[in-house]
Protein backbone atom coordinates (compact mmCIF):
# COMPACT_ATOMS: atom_id res chain seq x y z
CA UNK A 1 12.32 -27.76 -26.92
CA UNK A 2 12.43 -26.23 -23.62
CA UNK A 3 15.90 -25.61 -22.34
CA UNK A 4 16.92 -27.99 -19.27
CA UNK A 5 16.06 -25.56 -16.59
CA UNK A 6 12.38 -25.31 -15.77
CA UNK A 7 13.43 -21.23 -15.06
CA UNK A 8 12.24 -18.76 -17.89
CA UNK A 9 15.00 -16.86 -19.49
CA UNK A 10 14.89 -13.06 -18.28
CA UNK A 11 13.60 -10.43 -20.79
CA UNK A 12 11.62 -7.13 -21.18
CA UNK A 13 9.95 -5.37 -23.76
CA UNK A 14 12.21 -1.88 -23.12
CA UNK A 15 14.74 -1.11 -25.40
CA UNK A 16 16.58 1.79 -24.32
CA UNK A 17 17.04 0.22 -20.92
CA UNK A 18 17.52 -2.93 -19.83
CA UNK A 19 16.28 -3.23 -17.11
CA UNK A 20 12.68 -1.48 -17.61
CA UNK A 21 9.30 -2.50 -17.86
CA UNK A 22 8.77 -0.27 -20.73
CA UNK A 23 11.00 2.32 -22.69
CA UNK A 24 10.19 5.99 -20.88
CA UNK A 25 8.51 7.39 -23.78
CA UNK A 26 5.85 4.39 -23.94
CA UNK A 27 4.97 4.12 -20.42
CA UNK A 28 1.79 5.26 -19.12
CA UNK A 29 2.91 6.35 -16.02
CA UNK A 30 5.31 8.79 -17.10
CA UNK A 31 3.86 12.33 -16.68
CA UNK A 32 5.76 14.92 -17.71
CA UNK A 33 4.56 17.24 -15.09
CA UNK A 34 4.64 17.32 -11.44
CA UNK A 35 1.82 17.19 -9.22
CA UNK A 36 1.03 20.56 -7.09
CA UNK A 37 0.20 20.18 -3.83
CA UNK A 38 0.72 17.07 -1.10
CA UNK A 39 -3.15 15.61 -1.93
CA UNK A 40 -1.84 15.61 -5.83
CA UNK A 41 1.21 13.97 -4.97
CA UNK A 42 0.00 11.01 -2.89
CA UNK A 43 -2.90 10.54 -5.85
CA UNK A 44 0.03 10.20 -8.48
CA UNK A 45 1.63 7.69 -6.39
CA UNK A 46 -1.36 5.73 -5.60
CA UNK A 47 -2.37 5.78 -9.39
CA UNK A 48 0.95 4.75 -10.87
CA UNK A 49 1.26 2.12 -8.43
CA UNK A 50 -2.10 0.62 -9.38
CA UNK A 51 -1.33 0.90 -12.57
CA UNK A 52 1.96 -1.04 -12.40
CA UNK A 53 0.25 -4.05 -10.73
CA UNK A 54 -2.28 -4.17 -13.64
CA UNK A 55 0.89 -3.96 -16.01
CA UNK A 56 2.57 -6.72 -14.34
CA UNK A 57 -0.55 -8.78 -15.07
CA UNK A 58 -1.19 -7.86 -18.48
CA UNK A 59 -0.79 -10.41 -20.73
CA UNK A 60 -0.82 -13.67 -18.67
CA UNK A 61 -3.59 -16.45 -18.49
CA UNK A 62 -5.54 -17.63 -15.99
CA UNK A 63 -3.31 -20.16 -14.84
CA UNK A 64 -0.26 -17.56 -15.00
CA UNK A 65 -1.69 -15.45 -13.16
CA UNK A 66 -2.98 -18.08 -10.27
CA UNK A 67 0.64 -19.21 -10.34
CA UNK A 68 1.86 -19.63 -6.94
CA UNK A 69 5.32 -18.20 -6.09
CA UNK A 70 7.05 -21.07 -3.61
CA UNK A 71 5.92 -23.21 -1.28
CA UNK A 72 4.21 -22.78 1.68
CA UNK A 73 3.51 -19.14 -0.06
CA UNK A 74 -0.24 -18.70 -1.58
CA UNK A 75 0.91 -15.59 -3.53
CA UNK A 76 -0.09 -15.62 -6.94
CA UNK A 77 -0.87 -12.56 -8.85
CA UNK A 78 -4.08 -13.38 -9.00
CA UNK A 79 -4.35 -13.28 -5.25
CA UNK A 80 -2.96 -10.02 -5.18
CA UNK A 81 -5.49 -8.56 -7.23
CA UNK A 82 -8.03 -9.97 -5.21
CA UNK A 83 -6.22 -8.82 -1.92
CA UNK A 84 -6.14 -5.01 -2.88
CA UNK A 85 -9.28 -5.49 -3.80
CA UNK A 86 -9.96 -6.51 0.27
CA UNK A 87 -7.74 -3.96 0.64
CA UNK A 88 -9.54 -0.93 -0.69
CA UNK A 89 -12.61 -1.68 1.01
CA UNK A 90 -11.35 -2.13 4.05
CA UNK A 91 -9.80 1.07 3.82
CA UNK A 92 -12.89 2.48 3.58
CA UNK A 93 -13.89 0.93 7.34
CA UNK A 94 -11.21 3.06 8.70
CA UNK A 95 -13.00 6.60 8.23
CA UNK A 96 -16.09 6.03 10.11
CA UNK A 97 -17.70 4.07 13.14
CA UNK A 98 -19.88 1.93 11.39
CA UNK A 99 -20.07 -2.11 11.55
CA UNK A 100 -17.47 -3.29 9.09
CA UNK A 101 -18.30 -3.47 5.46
CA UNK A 102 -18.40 -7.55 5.22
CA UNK A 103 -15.50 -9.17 3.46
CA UNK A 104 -15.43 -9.76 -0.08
CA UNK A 105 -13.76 -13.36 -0.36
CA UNK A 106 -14.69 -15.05 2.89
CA UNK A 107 -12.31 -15.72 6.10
CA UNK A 108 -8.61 -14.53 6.33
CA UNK A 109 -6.55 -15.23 2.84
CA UNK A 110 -9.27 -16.58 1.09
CA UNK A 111 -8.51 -13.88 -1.24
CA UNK A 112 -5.37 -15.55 -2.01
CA UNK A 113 -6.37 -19.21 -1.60
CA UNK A 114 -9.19 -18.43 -4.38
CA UNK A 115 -7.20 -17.19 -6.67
CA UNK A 116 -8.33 -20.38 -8.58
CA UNK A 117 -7.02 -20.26 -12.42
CA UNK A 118 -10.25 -20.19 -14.07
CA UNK A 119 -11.33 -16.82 -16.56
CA UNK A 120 -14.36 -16.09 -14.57
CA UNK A 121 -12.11 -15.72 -11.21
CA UNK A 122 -10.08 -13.61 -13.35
CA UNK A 123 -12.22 -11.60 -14.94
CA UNK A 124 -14.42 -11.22 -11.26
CA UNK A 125 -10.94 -9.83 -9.77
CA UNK A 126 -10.41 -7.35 -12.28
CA UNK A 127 -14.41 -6.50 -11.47
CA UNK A 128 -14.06 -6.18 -7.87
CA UNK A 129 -10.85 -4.31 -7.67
CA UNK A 130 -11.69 -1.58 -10.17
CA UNK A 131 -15.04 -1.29 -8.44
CA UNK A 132 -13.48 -0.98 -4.76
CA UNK A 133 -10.62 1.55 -5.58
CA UNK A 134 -13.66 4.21 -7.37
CA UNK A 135 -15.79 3.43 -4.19
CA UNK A 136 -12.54 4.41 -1.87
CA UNK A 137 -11.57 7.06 -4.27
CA UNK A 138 -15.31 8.47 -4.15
CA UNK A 139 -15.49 8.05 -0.25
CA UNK A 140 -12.17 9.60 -0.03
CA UNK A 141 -12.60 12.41 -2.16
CA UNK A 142 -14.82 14.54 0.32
CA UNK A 143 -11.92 14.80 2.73
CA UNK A 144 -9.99 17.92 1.67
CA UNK A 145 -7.87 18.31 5.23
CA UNK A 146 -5.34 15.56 5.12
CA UNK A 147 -4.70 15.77 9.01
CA UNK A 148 -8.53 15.62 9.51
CA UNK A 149 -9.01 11.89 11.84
CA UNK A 150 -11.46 9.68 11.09
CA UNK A 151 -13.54 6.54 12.40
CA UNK A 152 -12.52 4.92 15.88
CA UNK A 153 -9.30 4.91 15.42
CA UNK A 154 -8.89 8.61 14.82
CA UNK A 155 -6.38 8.14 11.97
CA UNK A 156 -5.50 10.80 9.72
CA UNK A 157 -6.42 11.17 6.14
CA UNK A 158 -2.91 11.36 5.05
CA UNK A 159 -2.02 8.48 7.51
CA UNK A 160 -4.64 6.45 5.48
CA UNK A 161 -3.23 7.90 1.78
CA UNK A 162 0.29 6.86 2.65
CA UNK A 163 -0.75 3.41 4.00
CA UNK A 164 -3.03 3.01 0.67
CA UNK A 165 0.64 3.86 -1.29
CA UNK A 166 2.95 1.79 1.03
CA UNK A 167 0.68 -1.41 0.42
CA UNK A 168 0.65 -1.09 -3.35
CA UNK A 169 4.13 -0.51 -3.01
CA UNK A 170 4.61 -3.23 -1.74
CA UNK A 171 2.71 -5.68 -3.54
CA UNK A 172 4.22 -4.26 -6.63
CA UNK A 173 7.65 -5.58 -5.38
CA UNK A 174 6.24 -9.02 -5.00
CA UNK A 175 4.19 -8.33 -8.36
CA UNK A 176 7.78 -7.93 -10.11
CA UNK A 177 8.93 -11.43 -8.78
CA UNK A 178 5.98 -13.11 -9.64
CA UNK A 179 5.92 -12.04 -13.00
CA UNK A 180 9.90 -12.78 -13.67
CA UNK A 181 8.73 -16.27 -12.23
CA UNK A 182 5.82 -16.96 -14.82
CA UNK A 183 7.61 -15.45 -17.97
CA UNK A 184 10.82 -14.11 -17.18
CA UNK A 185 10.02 -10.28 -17.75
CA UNK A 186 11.51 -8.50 -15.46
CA UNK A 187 11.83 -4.36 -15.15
CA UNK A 188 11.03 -1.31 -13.19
């Protein structure tokens, strides 16, 4: 019988802290050593942030995952996927001139208002965003000079990194009160 509130109880899978996704010596994204260099740094960042948002998504259903936080919101989980997915490849618009790589999911937020809970949305979102971040990462990965400026708007490659790592960033703050909403599990 489900207890009177409609509000999961709190919980998380760590056991030496509370208040953790995971206990230290089971997470993936502790590393034990420390990047060298700035272009190292930013990539560690980048990847454990990515990897957080597929960690706060493990585990859930289709409908879980398109569950919407509150109203007038659209932001589901889902929809985030699907929006760094957007994301990446528009990122990739930003180091040259060219016309503008056409949008994924259609007109503006119709990466979130997809976010439909069916398995083939699902499994399509996991598709596209793996497949954007290599292309970034690929297109990226030619650019050794971080203060090198790129496309029309002259912005630097580090300008672009840190942007890339402030938007995961923050997604993976709304990623941890989505998930708390759908289940309860809360942690770093």
């Amino acid at each position: 019988m489900r207890p009177m509130s409609d509000q999961p109880a709190r919980w998380t899978q760590a056991t030496v802290y509370p208040d953790m996704w995971a206990d230290p010596d089971t997470d993936p994204r502790n590393n034990e050593e420390s990047p060298e260099g700035e272009l190292a740094t930013l990539l560690d960042f980048l990847e454990n942030y990515r990897l957080t948002l597929r960690m706060k998504c493990e585990g859930l259903d289709p409908e879980q995952l398109a569950r919407r936080s509150v109203p007038p919101s659209t932001m589901s989980l889902l929809g985030l996927l699907r929006h760094l997915a957007e994301a990446e490849r528009d990122w990739r618009n930003w180091l040259d001139d060219s016309d503008p790589l056409p949008k994924l999911y259609g007109t503006k937020d119709a990466d979130f208002h997809g976010a439909v809970p069916e398995q083939a949305v699902v499994d399509a979102a996991y598709r596209d965003l793996e497949r954007e971040q290599a292309e970034t990462d690929a297109a990226l990965a030619g650019y050794v000079d971080l203060g090198e400026r790129v496309g029309k708007d002259e912005t630097s490659i580090r300008e672009l990194m840190v942007h890339r790592i402030e938007e995961y960033a923050r997604h993976c703050g709304h990623a941890d009160l989505l998930r708390e909403c759908v289940d309860g599990r809360v942690g770093q």
